[in-house]
Protein backbone atom coordinates (compact mmCIF):
# COMPACT_ATOMS: atom_id res chain seq x y z
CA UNK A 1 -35.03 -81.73 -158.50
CA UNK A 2 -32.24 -78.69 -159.03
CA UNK A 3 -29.96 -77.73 -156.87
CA UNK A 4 -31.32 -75.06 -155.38
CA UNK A 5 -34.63 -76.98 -154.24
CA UNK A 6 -32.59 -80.10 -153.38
CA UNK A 7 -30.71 -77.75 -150.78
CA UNK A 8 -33.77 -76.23 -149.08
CA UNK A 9 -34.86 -79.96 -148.75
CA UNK A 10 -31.93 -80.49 -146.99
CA UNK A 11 -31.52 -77.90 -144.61
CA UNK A 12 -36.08 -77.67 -144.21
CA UNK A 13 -35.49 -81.66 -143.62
CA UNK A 14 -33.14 -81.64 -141.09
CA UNK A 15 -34.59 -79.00 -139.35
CA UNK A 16 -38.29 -81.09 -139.46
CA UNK A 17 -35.96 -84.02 -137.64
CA UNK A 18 -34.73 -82.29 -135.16
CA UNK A 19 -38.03 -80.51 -134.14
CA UNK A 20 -38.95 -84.36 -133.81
CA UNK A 21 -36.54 -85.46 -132.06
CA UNK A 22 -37.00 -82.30 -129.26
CA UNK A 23 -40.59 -82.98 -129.45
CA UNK A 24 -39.99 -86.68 -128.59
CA UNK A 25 -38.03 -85.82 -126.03
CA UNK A 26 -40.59 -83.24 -124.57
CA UNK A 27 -43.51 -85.87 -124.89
CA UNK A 28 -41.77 -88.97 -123.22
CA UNK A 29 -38.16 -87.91 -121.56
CA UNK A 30 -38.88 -84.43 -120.39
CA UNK A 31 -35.60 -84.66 -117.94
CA UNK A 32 -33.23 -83.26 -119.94
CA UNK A 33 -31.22 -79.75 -120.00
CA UNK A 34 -32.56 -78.39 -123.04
CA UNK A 35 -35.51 -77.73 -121.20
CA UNK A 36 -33.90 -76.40 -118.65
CA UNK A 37 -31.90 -74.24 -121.10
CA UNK A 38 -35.39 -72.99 -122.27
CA UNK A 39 -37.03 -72.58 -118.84
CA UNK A 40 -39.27 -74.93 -119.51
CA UNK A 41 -40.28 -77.37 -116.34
CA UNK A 42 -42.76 -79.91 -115.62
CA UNK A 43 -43.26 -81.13 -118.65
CA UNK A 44 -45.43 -83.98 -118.94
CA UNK A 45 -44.90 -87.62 -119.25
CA UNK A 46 -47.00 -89.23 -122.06
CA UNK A 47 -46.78 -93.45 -122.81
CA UNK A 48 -45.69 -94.88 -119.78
CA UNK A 49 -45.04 -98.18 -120.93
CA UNK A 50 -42.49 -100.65 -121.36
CA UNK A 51 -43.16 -102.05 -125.09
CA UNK A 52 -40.51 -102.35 -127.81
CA UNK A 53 -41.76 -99.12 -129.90
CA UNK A 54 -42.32 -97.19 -126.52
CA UNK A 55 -38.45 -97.83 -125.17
CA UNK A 56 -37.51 -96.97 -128.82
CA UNK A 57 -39.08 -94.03 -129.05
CA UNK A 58 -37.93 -92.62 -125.42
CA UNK A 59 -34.72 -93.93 -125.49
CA UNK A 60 -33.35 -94.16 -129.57
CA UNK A 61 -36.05 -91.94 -131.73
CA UNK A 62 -34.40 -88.98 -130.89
CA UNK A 63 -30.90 -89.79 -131.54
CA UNK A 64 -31.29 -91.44 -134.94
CA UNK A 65 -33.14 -87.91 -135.68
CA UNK A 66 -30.06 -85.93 -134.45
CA UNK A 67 -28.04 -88.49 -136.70
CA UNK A 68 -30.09 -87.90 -139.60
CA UNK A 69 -30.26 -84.46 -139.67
CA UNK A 70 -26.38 -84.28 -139.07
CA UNK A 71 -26.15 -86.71 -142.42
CA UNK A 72 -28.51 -83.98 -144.27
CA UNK A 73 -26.59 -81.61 -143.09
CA UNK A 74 -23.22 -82.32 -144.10
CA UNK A 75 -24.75 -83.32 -147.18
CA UNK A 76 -25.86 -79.82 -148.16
CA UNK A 77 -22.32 -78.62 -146.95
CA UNK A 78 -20.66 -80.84 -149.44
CA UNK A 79 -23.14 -80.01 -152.37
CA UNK A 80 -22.22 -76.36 -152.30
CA UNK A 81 -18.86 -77.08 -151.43
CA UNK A 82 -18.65 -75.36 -148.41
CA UNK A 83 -16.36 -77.82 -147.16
CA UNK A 84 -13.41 -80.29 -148.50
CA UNK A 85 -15.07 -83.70 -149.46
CA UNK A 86 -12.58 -85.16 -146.55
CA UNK A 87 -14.43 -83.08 -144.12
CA UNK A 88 -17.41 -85.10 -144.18
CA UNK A 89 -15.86 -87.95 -141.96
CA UNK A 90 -15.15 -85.33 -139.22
CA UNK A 91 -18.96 -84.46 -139.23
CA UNK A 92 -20.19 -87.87 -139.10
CA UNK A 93 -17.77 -89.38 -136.56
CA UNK A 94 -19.50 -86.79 -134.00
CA UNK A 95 -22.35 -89.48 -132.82
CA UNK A 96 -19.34 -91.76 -132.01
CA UNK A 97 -17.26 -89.34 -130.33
CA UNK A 98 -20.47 -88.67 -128.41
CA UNK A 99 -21.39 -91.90 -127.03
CA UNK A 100 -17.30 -93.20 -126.49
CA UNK A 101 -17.51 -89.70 -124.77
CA UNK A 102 -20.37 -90.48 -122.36
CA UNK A 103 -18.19 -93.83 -121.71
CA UNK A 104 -14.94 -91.55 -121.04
CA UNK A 105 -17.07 -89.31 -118.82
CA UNK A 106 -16.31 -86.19 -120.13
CA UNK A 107 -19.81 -85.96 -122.37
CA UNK A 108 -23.13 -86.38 -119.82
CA UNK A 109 -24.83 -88.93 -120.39
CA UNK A 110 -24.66 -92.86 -120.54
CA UNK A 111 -22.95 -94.97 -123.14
CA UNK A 112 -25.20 -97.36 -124.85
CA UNK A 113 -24.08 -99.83 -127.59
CA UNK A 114 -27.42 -99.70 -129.18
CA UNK A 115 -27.00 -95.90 -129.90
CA UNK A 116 -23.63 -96.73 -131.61
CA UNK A 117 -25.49 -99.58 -133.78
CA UNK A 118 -28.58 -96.58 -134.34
CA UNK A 119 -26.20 -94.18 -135.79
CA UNK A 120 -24.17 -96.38 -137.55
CA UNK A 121 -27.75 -97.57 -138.91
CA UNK A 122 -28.54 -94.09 -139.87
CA UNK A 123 -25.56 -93.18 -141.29
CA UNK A 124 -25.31 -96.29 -143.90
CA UNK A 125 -28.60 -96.12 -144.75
CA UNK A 126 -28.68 -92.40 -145.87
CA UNK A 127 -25.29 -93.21 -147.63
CA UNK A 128 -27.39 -95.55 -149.43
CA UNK A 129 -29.39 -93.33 -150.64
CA UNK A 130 -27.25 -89.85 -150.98
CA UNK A 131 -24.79 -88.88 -152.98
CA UNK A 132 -22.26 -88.92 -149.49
CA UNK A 133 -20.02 -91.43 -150.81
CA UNK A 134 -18.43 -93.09 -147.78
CA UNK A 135 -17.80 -96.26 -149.01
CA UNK A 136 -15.21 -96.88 -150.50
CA UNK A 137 -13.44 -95.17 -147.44
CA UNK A 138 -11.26 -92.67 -149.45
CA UNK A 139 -9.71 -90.18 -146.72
CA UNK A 140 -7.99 -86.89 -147.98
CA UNK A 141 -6.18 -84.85 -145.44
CA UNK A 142 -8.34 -82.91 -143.53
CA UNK A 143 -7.60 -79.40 -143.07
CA UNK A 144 -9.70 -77.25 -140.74
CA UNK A 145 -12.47 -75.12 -142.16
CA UNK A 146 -14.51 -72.61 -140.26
CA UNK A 147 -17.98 -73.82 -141.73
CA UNK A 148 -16.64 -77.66 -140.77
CA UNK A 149 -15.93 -76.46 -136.86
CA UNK A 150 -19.48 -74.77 -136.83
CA UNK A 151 -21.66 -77.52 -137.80
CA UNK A 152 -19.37 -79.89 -135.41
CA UNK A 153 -19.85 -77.43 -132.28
CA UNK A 154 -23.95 -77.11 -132.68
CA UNK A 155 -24.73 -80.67 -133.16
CA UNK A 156 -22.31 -80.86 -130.18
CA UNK A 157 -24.19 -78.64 -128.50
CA UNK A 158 -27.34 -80.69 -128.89
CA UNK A 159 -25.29 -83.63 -127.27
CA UNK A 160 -25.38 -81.35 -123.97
CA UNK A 161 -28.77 -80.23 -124.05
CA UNK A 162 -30.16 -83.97 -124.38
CA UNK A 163 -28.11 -84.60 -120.88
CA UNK A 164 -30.04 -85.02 -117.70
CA UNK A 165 -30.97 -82.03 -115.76
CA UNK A 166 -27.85 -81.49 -113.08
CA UNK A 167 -29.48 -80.65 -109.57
CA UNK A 168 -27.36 -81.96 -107.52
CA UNK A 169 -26.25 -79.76 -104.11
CA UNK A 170 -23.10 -80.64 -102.29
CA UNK A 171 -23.27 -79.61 -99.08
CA UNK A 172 -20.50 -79.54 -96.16
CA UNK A 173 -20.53 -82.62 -93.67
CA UNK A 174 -22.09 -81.85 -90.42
CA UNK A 175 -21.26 -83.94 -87.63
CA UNK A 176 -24.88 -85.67 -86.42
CA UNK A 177 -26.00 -86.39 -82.56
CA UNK A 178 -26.50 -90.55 -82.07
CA UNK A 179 -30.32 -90.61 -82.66
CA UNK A 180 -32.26 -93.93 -82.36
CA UNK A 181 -35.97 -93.60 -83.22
CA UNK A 182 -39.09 -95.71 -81.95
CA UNK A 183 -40.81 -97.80 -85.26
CA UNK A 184 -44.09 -96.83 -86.94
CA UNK A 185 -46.49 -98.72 -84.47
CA UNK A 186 -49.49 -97.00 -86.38
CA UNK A 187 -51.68 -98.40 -89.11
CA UNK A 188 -51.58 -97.96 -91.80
CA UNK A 189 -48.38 -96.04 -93.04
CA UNK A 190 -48.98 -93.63 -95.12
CA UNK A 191 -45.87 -93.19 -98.14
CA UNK A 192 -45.13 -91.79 -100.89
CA UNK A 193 -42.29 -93.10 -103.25
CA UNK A 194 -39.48 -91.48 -105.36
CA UNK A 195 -37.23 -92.65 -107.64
CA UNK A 196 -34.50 -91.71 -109.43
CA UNK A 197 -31.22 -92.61 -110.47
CA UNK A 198 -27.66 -91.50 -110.31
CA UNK A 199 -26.92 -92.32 -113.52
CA UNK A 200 -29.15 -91.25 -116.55
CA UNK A 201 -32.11 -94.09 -117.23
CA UNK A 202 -33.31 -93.56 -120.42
CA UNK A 203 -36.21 -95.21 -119.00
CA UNK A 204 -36.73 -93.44 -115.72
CA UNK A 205 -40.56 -92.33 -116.12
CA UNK A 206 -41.52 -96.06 -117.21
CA UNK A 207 -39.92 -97.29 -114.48
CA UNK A 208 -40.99 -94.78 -111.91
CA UNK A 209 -44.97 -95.33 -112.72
CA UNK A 210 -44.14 -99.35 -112.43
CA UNK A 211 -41.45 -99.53 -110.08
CA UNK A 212 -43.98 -97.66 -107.13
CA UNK A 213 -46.68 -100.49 -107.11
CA UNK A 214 -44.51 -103.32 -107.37
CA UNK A 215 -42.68 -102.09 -104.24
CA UNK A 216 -45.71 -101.44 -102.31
CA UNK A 217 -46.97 -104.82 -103.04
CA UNK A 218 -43.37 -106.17 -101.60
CA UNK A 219 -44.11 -104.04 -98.52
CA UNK A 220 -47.49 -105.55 -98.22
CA UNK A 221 -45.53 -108.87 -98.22
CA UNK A 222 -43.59 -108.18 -95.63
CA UNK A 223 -46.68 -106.61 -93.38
CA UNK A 224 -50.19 -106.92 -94.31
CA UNK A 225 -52.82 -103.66 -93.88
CA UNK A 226 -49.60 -102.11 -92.77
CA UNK A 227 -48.74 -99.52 -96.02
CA UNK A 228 -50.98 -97.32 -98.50
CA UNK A 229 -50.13 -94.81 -100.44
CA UNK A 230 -50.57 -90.93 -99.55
CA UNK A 231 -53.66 -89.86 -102.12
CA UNK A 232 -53.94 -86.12 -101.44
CA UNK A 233 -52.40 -86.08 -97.52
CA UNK A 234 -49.11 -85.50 -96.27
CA UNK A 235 -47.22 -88.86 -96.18
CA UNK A 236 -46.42 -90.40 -92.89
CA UNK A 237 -43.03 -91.93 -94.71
CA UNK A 238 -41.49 -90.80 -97.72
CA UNK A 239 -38.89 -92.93 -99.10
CA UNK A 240 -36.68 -91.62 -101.62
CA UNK A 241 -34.69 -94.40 -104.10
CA UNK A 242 -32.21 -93.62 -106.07
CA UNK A 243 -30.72 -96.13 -108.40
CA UNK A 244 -26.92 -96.52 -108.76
CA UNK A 245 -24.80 -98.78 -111.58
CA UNK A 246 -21.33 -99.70 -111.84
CA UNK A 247 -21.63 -99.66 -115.52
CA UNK A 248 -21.85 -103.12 -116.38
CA UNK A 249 -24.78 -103.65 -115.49
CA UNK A 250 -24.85 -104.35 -111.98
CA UNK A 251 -27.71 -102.44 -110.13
CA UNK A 252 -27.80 -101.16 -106.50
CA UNK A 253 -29.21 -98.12 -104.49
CA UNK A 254 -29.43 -95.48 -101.84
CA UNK A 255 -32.43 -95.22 -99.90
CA UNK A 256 -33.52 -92.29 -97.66
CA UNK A 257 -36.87 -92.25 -95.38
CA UNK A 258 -38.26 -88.89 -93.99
CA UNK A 259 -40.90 -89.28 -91.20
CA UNK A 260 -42.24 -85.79 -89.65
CA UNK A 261 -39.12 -86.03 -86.89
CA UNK A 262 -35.89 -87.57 -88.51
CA UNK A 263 -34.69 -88.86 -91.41
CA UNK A 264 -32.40 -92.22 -92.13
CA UNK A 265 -30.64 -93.94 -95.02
CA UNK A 266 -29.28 -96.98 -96.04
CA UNK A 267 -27.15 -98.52 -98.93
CA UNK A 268 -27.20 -101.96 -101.29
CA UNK A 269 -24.40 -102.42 -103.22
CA UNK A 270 -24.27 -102.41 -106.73
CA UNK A 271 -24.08 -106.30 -106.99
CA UNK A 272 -27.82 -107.07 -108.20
CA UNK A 273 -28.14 -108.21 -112.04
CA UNK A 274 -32.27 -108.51 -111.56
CA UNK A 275 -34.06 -104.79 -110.62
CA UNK A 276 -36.68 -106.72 -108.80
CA UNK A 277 -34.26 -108.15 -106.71
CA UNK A 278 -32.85 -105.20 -105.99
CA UNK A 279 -36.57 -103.77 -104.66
CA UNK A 280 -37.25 -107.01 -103.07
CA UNK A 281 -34.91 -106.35 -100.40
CA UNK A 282 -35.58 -102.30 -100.44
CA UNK A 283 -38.27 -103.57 -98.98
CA UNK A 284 -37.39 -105.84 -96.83
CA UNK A 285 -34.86 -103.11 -95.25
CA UNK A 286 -37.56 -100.57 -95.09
CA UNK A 287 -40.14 -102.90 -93.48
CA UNK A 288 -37.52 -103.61 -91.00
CA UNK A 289 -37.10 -99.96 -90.13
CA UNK A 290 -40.67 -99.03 -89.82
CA UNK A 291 -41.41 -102.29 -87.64
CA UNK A 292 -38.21 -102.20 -85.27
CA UNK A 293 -36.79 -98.63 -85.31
CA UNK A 294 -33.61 -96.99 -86.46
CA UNK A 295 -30.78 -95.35 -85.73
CA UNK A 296 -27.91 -93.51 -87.18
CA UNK A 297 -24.95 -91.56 -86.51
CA UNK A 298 -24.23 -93.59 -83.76
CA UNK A 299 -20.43 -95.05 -83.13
C-alpha cells in the first residue's frame, strides 16, 4: 500500500469508528449531549439487557472507538509529518486526561477504571501493529504545534458531547406551609416509576426497564392487590428515584411522590453496597407513606 492510499485509510478509518461509536451511542445510550448538540431527542433504546457484550457495548464500545480513531489519527499526522514525532504522546495521553478528568470533576462524566484499562488496550494493541513506535518510551521535547492543539481540542470535544444531557433547574427556596396528608385508602394504586441518577450510569436504560418490576414486586410485598402500574391512565402516584453515589461505590437515593394534591420526598443515604437493598427499603418507605400518610415542612 503507498502512502497516499495508506493515508486515506487512515483518516476514511477513523472516521468509519467514530460514526460507530455515535451510532452505538444513539442505539443503546441515547442520553448524551451530542444529541442534544444536534437537536436530536427521544431517541430510542434498543438491547435492554444486562449481558457481558450488552454492558460492553453501552458502556466501553464507544470509547475504545474514540481511542482508536485518535491512534489512526495521530498516526496519519506523524506519517506526513505534520507534527514532531514527540507530539504523539500528547495526542494519546488525551483518553487519560479524560477519565482522571471526570475523577477531578472538571470533565462530565464518571471515572471508570475499566475505560483506563480499554484505552490503554487500544492504544498497545494498535502500537502493535502501526508504525507508532511507543515503546521504547523515547520522549523529545515537545514544542507546541498548531496541527498538534487541533486534533487535541476535537477529540476533546467529543469527550463533552458523550456527557450526559445537563437539565437540571435550580430554583430559589420557597418557604412551604406544614402539610400532613391522609394515605391512599383506595385500591389499587395506580404508579408510574422513574429513575434516574445523579451521577452518569452508563447503564441507566438497563436498569430503568429492570429496576421498575423488581420494585413493584417489593411493593406488592409489603401490600398485596394494593399497586399496579398506570397502562395508558393518569397515575394515581408517581414516584420519581433518583440514584446518588459517593464514588466508591456506595449507593443511595432521593425519592419524590406526586399524588393529584401534594407532593413529598424522602432521602437514604449513600451507605448501601447491594442496589436491591437499596430498593428494598424504597419500598418499604413508600409503602409506609401510601398506607399511613405524610407530612412535610412541618417543624
Amino acid at each position: 500500500m503507498n502512502a497516499g492510499n495508506k493515508s486515506f485509510y487512515l483518516l476514511t478509518s477513523a472516521f468509519a469508528l467514530l460514526v460507530a461509536g455515535a451510532a452505538c451511542y444513539y442505539f443503546l445510550n441515547p442520553n448524551v449531549a451530542l444529541f442534544q448538540w444536534l437537536g436530536v431527542n427521544n431517541t430510542p433504546v434498543f438491547l435492554n439487557g444486562h449481558s457481558v457484550w450488552i454492558s460492553f457495548l453501552r458502556g466501553h464500545f464507544a470509547d475504545a472507538a474514540w481511542c482508536a480513531a485518535l491512534c489512526m489519527v495521530t498516526n496519519y499526522l506523524l506519517r506526513n509529518k505534520h507534527i514532531p514525532a514527540g507530539d504523539k504522546y500528547a495526542l494519546l495521553a488525551l483518553p487519560f486526561f479524560a477519565e482522571f478528568g471526570q475523577y477531578a470533576g472538571f470533565v462530565p462524566g464518571t471515572f471508570d477504571w475499566l475505560d483506563i484499562s480499554t484505552y490503554l488496550a487500544v492504544i498497545l494493541v494498535y502500537n502493535r501493529f502501526s508504525s507508532l513506535n511507543l515503546i521504547p518510551l523515547r520522549m523529545k521535547k515537545i514544542n507546541p504545534r498548531l496541527l498538534t492543539a487541533i486534533a487535541a481540542a476535537v477529540f476533546l470535544v467529543m469527550v463533552f458531547a458523550c456527557a450526559p444531557q445537563n437539565r437540571v433547574v435550580y430554583r430559589k427556596p420557597e418557604k412551604r406551609p406544614c402539610v400532613h396528608h391522609d394515605p391512599l385508602n383506595y385500591s389499587p394504586v395506580l404508579i408510574q416509576v422513574n429513575i434516574d441518577g445523579s451521577y452518569t450510569m452508563k447503564d441507566l436504560p438497563g436498569v430503568q426497564t429492570s429496576w421498575q418490576s423488581y420494585f413493584l414486586d417489593k411493593l406488592l410485598a409489603e401490600n398485596s392487590y394494593k399497586y399496579k402500574f398506570a397502562q395508558g391512565v393518569t397515575p394515581n402516584l408517581t414516584i420519581q428515584i433518583t440514584i446518588n453515589t459517593d464514588g466508591y461505590q456506595h449507593y443511595g437515593a432521593t425519592v419524590r411522590l406526586y399524588v393529584y394534591d401534594d407532593n413529598t420526598w424522602f432521602s437514604l443515604p449513600s451507605n448501601y453496597v447491594e442496589p436491591a437493598r437499596l430498593v428494598d427499603d424504597i419500598a418499604t418507605k413508600v409503602n409506609s407513606f401510601v398506607s399511613y400518610g405524610w407530612s412535610h415542612d412541618c417543624p
